[in-house]
C-alpha atoms as a PDB file:
ATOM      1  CA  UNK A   1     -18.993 -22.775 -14.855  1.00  0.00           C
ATOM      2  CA  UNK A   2     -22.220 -24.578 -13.840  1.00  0.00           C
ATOM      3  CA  UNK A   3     -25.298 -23.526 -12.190  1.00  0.00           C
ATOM      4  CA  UNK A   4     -25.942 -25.361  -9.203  1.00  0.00           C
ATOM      5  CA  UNK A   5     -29.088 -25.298  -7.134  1.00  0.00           C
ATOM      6  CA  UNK A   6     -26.481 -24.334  -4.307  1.00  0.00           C
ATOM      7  CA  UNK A   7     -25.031 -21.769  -6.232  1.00  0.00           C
ATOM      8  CA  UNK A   8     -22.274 -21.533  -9.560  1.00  0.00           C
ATOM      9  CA  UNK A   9     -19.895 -23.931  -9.202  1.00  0.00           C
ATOM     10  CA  UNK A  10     -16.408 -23.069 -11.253  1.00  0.00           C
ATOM     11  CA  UNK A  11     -14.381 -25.961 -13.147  1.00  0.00           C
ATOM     12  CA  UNK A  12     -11.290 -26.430 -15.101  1.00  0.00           C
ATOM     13  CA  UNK A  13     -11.148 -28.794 -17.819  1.00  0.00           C
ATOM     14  CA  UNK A  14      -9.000 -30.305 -20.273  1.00  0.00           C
ATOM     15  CA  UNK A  15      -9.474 -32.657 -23.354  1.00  0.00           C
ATOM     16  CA  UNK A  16      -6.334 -34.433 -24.692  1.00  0.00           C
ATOM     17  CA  UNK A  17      -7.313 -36.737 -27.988  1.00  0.00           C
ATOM     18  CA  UNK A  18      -6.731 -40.526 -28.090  1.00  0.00           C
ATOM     19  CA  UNK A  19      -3.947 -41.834 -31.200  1.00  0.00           C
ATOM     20  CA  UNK A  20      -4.009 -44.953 -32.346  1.00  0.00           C
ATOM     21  CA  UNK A  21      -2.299 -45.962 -34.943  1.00  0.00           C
ATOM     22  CA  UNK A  22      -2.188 -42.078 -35.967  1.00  0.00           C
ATOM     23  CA  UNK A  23      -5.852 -41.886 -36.187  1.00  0.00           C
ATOM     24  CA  UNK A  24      -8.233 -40.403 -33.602  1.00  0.00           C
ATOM     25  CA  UNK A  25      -9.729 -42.898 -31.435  1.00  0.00           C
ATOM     26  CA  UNK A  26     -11.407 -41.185 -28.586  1.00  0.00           C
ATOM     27  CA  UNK A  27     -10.520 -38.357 -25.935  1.00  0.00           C
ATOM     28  CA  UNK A  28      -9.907 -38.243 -22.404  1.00  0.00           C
ATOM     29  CA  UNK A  29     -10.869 -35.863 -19.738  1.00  0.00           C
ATOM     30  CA  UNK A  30      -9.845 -34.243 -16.765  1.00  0.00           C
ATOM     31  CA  UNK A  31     -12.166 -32.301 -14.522  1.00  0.00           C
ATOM     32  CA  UNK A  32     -11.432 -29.860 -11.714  1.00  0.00           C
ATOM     33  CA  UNK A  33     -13.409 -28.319  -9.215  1.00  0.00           C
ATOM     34  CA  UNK A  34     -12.090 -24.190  -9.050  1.00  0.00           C
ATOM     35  CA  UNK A  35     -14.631 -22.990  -7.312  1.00  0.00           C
ATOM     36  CA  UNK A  36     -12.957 -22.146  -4.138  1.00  0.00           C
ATOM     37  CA  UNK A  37      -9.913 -20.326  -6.305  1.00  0.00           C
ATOM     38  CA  UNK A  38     -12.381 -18.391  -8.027  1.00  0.00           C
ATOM     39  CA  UNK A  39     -14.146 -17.235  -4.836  1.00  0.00           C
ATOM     40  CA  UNK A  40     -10.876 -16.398  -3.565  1.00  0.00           C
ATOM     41  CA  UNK A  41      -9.747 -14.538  -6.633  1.00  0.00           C
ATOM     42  CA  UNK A  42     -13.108 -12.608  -5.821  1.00  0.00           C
ATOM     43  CA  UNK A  43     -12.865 -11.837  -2.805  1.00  0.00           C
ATOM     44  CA  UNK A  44      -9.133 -10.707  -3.608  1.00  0.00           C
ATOM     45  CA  UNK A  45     -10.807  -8.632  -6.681  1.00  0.00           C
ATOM     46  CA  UNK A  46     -13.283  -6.938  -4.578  1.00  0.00           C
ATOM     47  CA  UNK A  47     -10.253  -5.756  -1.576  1.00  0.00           C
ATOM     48  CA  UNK A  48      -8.675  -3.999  -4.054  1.00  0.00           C
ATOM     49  CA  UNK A  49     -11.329  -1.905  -5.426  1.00  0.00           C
ATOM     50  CA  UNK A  50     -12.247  -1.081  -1.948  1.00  0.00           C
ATOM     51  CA  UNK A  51      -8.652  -0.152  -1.177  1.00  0.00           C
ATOM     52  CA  UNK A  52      -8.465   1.871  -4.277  1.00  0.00           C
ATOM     53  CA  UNK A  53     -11.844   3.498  -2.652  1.00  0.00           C
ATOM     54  CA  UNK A  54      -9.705   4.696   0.150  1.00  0.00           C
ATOM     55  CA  UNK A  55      -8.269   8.552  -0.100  1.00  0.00           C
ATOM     56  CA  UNK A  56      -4.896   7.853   1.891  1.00  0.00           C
ATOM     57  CA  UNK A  57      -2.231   5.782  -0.188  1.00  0.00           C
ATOM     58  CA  UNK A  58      -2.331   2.180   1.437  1.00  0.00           C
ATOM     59  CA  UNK A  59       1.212   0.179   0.813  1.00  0.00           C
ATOM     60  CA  UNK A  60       1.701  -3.698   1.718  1.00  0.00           C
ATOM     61  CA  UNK A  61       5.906  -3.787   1.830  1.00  0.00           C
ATOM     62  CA  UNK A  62       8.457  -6.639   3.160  1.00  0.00           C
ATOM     63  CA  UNK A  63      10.923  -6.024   5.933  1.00  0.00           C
ATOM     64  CA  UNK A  64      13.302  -4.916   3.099  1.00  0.00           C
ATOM     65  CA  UNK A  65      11.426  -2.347   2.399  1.00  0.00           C
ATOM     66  CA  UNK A  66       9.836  -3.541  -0.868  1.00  0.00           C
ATOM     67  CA  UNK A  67       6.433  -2.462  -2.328  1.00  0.00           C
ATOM     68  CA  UNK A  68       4.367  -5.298  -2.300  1.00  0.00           C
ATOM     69  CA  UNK A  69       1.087  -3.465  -3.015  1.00  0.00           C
ATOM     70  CA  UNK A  70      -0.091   0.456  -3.466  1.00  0.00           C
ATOM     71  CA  UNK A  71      -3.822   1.448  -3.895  1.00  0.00           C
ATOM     72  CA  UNK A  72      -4.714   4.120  -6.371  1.00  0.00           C
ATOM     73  CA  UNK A  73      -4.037   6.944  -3.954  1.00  0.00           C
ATOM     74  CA  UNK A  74      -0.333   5.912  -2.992  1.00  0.00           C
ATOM     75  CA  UNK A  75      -0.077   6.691  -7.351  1.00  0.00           C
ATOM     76  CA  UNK A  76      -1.751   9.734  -7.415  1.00  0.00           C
ATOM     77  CA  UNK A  77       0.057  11.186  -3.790  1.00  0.00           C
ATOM     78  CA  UNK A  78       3.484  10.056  -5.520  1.00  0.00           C
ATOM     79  CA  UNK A  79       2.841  10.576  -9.409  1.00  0.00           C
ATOM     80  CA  UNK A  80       3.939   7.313 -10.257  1.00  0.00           C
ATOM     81  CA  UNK A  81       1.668   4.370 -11.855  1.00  0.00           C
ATOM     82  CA  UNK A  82       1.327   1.012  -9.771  1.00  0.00           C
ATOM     83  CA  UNK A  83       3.713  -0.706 -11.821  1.00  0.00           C
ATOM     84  CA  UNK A  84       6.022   2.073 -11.189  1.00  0.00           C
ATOM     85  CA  UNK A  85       5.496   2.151  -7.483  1.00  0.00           C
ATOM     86  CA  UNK A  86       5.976  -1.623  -7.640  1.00  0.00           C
ATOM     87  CA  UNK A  87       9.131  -2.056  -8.820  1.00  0.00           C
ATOM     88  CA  UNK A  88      10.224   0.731  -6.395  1.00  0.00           C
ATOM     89  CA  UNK A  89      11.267   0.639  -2.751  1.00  0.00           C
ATOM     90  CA  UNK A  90      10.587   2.653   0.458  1.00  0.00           C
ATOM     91  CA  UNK A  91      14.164   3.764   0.424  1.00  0.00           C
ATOM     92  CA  UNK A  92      13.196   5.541  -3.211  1.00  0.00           C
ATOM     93  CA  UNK A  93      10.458   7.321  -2.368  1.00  0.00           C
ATOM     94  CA  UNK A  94      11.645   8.677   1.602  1.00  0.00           C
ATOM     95  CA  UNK A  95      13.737  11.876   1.046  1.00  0.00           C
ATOM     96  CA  UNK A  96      17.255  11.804   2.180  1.00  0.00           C
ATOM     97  CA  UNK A  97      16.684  12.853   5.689  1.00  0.00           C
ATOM     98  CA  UNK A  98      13.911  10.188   6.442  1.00  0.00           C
ATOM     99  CA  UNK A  99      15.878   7.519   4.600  1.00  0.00           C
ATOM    100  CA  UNK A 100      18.255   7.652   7.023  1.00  0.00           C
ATOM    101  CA  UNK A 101      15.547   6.666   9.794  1.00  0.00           C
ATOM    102  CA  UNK A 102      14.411   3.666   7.527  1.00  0.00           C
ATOM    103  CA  UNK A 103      15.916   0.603   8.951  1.00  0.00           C
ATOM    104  CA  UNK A 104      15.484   2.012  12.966  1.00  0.00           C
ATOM    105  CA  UNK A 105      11.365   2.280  12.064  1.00  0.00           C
ATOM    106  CA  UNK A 106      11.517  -1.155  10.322  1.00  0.00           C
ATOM    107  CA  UNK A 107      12.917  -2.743  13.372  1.00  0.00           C
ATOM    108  CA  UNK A 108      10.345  -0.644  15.387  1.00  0.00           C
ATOM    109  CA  UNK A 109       7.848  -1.831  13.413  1.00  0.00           C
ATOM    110  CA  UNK A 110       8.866  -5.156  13.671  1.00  0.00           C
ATOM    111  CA  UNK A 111       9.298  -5.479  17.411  1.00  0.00           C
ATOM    112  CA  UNK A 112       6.451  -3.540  18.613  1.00  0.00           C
ATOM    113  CA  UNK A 113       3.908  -4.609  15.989  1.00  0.00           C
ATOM    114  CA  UNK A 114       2.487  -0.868  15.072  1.00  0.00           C
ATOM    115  CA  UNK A 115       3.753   2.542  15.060  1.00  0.00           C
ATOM    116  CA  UNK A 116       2.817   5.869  14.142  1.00  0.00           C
ATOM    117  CA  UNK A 117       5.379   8.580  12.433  1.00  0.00           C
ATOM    118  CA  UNK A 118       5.932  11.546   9.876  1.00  0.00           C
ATOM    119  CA  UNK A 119       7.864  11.175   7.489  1.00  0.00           C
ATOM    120  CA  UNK A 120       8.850  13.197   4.261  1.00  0.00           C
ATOM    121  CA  UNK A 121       8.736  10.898   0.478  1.00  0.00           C
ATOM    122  CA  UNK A 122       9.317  12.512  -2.914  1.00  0.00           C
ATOM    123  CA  UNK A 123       7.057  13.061  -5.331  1.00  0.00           C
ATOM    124  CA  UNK A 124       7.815  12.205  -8.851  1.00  0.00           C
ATOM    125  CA  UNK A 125       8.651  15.966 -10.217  1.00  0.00           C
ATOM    126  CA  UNK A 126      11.403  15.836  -6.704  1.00  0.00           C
ATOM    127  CA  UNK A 127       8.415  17.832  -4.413  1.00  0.00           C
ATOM    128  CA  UNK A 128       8.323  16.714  -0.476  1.00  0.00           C
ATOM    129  CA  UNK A 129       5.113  15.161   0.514  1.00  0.00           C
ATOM    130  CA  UNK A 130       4.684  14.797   4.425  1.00  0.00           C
ATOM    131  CA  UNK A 131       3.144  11.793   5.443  1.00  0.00           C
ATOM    132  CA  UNK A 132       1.716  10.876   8.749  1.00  0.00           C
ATOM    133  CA  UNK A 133       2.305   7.088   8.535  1.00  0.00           C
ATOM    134  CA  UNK A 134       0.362   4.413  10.519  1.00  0.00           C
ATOM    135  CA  UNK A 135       2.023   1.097   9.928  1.00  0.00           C
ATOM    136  CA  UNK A 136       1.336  -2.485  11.518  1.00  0.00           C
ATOM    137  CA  UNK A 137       2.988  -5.932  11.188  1.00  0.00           C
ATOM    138  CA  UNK A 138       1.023  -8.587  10.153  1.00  0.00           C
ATOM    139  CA  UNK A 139       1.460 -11.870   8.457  1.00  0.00           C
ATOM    140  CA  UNK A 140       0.427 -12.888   5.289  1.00  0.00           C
ATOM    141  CA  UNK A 141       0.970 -17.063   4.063  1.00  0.00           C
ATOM    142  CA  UNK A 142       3.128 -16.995   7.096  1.00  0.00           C
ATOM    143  CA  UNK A 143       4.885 -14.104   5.818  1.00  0.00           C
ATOM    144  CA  UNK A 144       5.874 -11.089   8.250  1.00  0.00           C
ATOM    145  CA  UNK A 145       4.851  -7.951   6.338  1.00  0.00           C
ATOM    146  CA  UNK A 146       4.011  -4.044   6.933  1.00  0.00           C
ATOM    147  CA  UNK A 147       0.759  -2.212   6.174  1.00  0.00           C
ATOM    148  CA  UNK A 148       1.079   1.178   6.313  1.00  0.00           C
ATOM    149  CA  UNK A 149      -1.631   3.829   5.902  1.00  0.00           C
ATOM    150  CA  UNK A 150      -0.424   7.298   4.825  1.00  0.00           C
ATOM    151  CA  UNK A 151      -1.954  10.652   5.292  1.00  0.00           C
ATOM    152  CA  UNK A 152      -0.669  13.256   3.375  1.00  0.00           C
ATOM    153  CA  UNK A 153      -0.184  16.196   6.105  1.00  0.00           C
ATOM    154  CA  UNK A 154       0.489  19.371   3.739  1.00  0.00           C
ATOM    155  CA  UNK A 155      -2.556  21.057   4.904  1.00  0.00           C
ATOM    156  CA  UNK A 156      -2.076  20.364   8.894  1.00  0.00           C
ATOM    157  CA  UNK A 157       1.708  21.287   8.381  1.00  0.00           C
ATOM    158  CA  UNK A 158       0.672  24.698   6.768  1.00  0.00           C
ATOM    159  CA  UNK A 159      -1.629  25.355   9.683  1.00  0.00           C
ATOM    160  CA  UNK A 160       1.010  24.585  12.143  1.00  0.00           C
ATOM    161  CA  UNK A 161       3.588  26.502  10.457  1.00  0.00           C
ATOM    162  CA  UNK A 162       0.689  29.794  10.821  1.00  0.00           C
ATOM    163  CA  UNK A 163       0.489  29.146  14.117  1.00  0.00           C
ATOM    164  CA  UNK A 164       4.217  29.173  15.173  1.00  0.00           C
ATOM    165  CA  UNK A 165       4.366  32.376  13.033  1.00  0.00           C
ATOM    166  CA  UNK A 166       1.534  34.039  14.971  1.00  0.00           C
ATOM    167  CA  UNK A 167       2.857  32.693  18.441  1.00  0.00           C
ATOM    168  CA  UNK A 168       6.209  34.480  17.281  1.00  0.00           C
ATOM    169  CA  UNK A 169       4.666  37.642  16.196  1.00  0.00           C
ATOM    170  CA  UNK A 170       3.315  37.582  19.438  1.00  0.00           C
ATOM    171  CA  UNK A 171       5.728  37.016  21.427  1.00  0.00           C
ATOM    172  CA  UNK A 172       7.694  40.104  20.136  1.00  0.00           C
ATOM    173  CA  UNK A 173       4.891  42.220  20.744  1.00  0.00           C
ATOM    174  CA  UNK A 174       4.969  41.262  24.296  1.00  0.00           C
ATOM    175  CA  UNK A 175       9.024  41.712  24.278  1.00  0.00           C
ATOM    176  CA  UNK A 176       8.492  45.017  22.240  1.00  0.00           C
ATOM    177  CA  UNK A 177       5.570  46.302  24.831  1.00  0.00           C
ATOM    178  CA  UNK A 178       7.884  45.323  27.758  1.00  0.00           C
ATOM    179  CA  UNK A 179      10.612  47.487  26.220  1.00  0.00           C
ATOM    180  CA  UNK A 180       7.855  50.366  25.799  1.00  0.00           C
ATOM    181  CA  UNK A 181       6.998  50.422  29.134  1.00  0.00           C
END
């Protein structure tokens, strides 16, 4: 790279040597401006890390179904590594039951742009994780793709779960008190 009064400028180069005769006459030399890659490649760098920032698991997949991306909280929710995750699918990691709604919320997705669901994935040891799942279509190098934020809903389905159990406990009370009376 060069510094510029404008700013670092990025450049490729390469040397190839002259023959003549079998002996070394001279080089030539092609120069190219990379700044703009680099930049990009930057830019790219520094979406990541923020992604990885983010505490609910953030997946980029095709219409297929295939992982594309995963931030560092998509590894640690599932217990898999990005590479793993990567050379996985969304049919792998939704439990049998929401596997079978798969291909329905892919052609949701698909015609109405963004949706919100639960769904249940596996974890690596075989453990349900609930998700509550906002994805959106969007395009990518005039590719159609899915971004889908997940928010692991353990805690919230625990809660709920308490509630229904209190509500029933209730309700027999009342039944029980009727009875009484």
């Amino acid at each position: 790279y060069l510094q510029m009064r404008d700013g670092i400028r990025w450049y490729s180069a390469k040397i190839s040597p002259i023959m003549t005769g079998g002996r070394f006459s001279g080089s030539v030399g092609v120069c190219r401006n990379i700044t703009e890659r680099k930049q990009a490649e930057e830019t790219v760098k520094l979406q990541a890390e923020l992604l990885d920032k983010e505490l609910d698991s953030v997946y980029l997949t095709d219409f297929a179904g295939n992982l594309i991306y995963v931030n560092k909280a998509a590894c640690v929710t599932h217990g898999y590594t990005r590479e793993e995750l990567l050379n996985m699918t969304l049919k792998n990691l939704d439990d049998p039951e929401s596997g079978k709604l798969l291909a329905p919320r892919l052609k949701e997705i698909f015609e109405k742009g963004e949706v919100t669901f639960e769904v249940n994935h596996l974890h690596r040891d075989g453990s349900l994780i609930p998700l509550e799942i906002h994805a959106s279509k969007i395009e990518v190098g005039g590719k159609q793709l899915i971004l889908s934020v997940a928010q692991d809903i353990t805690e919230r389905r625990k809660v709920q779960q308490q509630l229904m159990a209190q509500d029933r406990l209730a309700s027999i009370g009342q039944l029980v008190s009727g009875v009484a009376h």
